[in-house]
Each structure stands twice: as structure tokens, then as C-alpha cells.
Protein backbone atom coordinates (compact mmCIF):
# COMPACT_ATOMS: atom_id res chain seq x y z
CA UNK A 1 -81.49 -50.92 -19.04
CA UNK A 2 -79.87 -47.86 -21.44
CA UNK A 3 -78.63 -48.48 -24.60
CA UNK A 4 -76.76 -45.30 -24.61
CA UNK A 5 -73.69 -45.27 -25.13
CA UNK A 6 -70.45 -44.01 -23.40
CA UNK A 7 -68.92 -41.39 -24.40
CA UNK A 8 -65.07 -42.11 -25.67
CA UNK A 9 -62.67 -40.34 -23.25
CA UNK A 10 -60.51 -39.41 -26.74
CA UNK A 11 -57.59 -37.11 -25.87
CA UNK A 12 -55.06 -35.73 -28.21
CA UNK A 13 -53.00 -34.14 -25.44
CA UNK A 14 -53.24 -37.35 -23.10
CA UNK A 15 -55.74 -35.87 -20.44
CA UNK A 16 -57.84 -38.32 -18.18
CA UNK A 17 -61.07 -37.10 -18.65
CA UNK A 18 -62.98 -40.12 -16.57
CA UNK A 19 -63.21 -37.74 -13.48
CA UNK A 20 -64.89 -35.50 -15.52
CA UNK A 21 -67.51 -37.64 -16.40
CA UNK A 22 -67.92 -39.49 -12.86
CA UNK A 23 -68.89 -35.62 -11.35
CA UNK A 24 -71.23 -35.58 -14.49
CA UNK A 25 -72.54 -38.03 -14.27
CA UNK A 26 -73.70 -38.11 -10.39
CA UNK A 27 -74.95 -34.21 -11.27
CA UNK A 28 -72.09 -32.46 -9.23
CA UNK A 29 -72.62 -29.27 -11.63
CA UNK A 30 -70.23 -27.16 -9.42
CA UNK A 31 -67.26 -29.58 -9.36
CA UNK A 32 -67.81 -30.86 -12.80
CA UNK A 33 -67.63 -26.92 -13.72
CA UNK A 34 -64.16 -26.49 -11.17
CA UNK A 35 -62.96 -29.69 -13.16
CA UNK A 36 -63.76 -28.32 -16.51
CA UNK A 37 -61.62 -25.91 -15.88
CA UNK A 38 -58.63 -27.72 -14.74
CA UNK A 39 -58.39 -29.87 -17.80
CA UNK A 40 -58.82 -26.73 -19.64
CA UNK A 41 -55.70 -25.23 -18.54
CA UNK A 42 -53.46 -28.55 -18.03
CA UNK A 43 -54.06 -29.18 -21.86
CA UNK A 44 -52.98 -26.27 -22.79
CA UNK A 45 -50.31 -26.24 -19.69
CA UNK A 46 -51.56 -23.38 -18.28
CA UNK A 47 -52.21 -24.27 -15.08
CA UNK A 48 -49.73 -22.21 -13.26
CA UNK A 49 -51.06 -18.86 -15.11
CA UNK A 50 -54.85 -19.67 -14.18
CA UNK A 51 -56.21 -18.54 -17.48
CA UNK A 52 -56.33 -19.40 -21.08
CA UNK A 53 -55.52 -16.86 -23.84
CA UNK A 54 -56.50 -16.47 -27.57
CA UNK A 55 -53.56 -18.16 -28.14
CA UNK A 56 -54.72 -21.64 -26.23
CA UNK A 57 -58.05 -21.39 -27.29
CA UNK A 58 -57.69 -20.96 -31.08
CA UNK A 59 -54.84 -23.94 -30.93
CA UNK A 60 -56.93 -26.21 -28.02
CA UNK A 61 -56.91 -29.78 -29.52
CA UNK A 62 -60.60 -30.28 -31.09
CA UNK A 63 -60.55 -34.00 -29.57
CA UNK A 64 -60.46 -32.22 -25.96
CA UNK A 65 -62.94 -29.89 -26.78
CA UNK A 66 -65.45 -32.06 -28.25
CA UNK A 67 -64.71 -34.70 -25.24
CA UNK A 68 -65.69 -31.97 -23.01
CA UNK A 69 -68.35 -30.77 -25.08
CA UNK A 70 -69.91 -34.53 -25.56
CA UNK A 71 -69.72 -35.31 -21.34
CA UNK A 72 -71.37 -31.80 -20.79
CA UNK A 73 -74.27 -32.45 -23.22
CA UNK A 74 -74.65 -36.04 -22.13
CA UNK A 75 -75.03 -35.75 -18.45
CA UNK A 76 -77.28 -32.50 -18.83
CA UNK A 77 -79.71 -34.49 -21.61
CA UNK A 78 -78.70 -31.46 -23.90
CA UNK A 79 -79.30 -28.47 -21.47
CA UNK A 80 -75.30 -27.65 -21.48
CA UNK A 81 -72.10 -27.89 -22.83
CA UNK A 82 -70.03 -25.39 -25.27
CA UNK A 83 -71.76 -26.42 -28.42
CA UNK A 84 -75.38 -25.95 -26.93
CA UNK A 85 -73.54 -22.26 -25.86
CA UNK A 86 -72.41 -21.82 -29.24
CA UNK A 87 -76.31 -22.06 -31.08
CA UNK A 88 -77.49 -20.04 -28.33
CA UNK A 89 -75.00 -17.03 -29.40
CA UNK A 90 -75.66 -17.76 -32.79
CA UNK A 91 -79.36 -18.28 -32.55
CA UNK A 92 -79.56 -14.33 -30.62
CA UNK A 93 -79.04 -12.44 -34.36
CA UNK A 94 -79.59 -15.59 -36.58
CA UNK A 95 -78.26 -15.02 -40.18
CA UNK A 96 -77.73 -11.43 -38.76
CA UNK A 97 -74.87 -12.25 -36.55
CA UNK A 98 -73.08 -14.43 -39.98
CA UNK A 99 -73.94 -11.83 -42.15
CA UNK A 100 -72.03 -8.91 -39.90
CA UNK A 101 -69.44 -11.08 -38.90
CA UNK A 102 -68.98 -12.28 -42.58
CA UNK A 103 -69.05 -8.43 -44.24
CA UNK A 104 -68.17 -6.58 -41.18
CA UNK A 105 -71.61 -5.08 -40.70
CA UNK A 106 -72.51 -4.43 -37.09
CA UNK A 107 -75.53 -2.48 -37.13
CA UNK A 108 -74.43 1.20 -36.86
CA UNK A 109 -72.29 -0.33 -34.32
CA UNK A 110 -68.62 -0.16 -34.16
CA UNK A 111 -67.54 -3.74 -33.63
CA UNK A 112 -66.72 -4.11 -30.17
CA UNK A 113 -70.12 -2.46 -29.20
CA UNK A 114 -71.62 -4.85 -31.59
CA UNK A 115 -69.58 -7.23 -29.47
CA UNK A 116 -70.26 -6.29 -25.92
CA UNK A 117 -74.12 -6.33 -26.93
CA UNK A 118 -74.13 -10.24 -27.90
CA UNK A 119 -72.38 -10.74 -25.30
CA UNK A 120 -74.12 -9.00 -22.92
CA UNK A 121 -77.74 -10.70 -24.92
CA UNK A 122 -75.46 -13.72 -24.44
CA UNK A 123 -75.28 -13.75 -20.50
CA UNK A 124 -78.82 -12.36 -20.30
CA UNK A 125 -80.31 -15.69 -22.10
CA UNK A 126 -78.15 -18.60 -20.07
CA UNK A 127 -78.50 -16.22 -16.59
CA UNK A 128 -75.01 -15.08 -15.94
CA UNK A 129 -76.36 -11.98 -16.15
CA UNK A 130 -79.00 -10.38 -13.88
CA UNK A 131 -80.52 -6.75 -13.79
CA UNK A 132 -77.66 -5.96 -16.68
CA UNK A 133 -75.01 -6.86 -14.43
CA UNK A 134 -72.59 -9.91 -14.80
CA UNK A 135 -72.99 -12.28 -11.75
CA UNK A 136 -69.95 -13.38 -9.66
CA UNK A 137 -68.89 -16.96 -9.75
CA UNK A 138 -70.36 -17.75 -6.40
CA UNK A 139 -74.03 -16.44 -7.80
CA UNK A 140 -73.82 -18.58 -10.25
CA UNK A 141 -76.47 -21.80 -10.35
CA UNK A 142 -75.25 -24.96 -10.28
CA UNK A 143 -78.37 -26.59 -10.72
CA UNK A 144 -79.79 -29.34 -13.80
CA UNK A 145 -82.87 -26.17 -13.91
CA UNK A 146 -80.27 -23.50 -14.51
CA UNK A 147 -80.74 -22.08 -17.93
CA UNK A 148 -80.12 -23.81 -20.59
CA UNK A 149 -76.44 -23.10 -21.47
CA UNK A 150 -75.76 -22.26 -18.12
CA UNK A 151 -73.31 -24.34 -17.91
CA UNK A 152 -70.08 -24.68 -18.00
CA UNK A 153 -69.36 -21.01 -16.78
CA UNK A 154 -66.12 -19.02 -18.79
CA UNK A 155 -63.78 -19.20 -15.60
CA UNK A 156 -60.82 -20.39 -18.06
CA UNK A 157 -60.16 -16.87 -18.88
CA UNK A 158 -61.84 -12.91 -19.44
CA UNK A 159 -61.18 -13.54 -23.61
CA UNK A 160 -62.44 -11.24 -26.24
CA UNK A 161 -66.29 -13.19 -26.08
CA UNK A 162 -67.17 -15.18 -28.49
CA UNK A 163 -63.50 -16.62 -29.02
CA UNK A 164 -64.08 -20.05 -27.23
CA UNK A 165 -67.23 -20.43 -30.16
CA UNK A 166 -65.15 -19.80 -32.93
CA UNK A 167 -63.15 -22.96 -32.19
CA UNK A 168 -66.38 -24.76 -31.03
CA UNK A 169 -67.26 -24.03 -34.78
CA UNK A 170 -63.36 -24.64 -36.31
CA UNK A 171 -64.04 -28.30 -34.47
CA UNK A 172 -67.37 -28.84 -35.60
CA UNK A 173 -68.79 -29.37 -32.12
């Protein structure tokens, strides 16, 4: 018998989140990823647009996000969710990716390459990424042995990269 506990479906835009879990829970990666995504975009009641911008992300209700975040990490026993995405980023450059991001160094970069490197480092480590080129949706594995951080995939809109971590971070995920 498991002593661990459920975790509370807490909402501050009033968004069911028990389907969620259920597809978690039974390991349905792929629908639990296609769900993800819809409760992404009817909290921030973008549904009809498909996509989430900077906008919805940097205002997206931190009790969604860590709901999300907690069912994710749960059902994968830590493998994924957007706050195990958010140490991997930050764990590719370590105090070097706070320390550019904090005084504007990048490296001999200009920023964006700076950018587009994580990034692309980024979607090496959790395999969206193979042979230095980003994998379609329907490559994508939707599999408990995908790499760690795998999953859930950045469907919910083509942002400016690490935008969805700053608000991990903001929330305290």
C-alpha cells in the first residue's frame, strides 16, 4: 500500500486538472502531453489561437503551473515535468548561465546566439534534438525511458526559449 500522497488539483483559473492526472497516471505520455497542452491554452483562453505568447506565459497563474508541474513529476518518479526542464537548462552553464544572464555577459556572444546555443544544448540533452536538428512532434518519444526532461514537449507555442523557465522560477516550481 503507498503512502504517497495525491497531488491537490489547485487551480486559480478554475481548470479540471483530474484528466490530466488519470492519463498520468496510467503512463499515456502522448495524451497526457496533447492534454498538457490544452489546459495550457484554456487557462490562458487561448484555445482558439493555438499558441501561448510571452504575454500568457509571464502572467500564467503559478497554481496551474505548479499543478502541472507536480502531476508531471509525480507520474514520471522525477524524470519530467517543467521544473525538472528548468535545472536541466540551468544545470548546462551552471553559475555561468546566472552570471551572463545577471550582467549581460554571453561569452563573446551576442545574446540571442548565446540564446540559440542553450537552447540548442537544451534540446540536445532531453532528445528533441538529433544530429543538430530539431525533431518534429511526431519523432518525438513518448516513452517513461525518454530522456529525462523529455517531457512535456513546448507545443504551447515557438516563444523566445527559455521564457516558460523564467516563470517556472517567478513560481518557485
Amino acid at each position: 500500500m503507498s503512502l504517497q500522497r495525491e497531488v491537490e488539483l489547485k487551480s486559480d483559473a478554475g481548470m479540471d486538472y483530474s484528466k490530466l492526472r488519470d492519463l498520468l497516471k496510467a503512463g499515456k505520455w502522448k495524451e497526457a502531453d496533447e492534454e498538457t497542452l490544452r489546459v495550457m491554452l484554456a487557462v490562458a483562453k487561448r484555445e482558439k489561437e493555438g499558441y501561448l505568447t510571452v504575454e500568457d506565459i509571464d502572467n500564467f497563474p503559478c497554481a496551474d503551473l505548479r499543478t502541472i508541474d507536480k502531476l508531471w513529476v509525480k507520474y514520471s518518479n522525477g524524470r519530467f515535468g517543467f521544473s525538472v526542464q528548468k535545472r536541466i537548462y540551468q544545470g548546462l552553464y551552471g553559475m555561468i548561465w546566472y552570471k551572463a544572464k545577471q550582467e549581460r555577459i554571453y561569452l563573446g556572444l551576442d545574446r540571442n546566439e548565446y540564446d540559440r546555443k542553450i537552447w540548442d544544448d537544451f534540446g540536445d540533452k532531453v532528445g528533441w534534438r538529433k544530429g543538430g536538428s530539431w525533431l518534429n512532434y511526431k519523432n518525438i518519444t513518448f516513452d517513461k525511458k525518454a530522456p529525462e526532461g523529455h517531457l512535456p514537449t513546448r507545443r504551447y507555442g515557438e516563444l523566445g526559449n527559455y521564457r516558460l523557465f523564467s516563470r517556472v522560477e517567478t513560481c518557485r516550481l
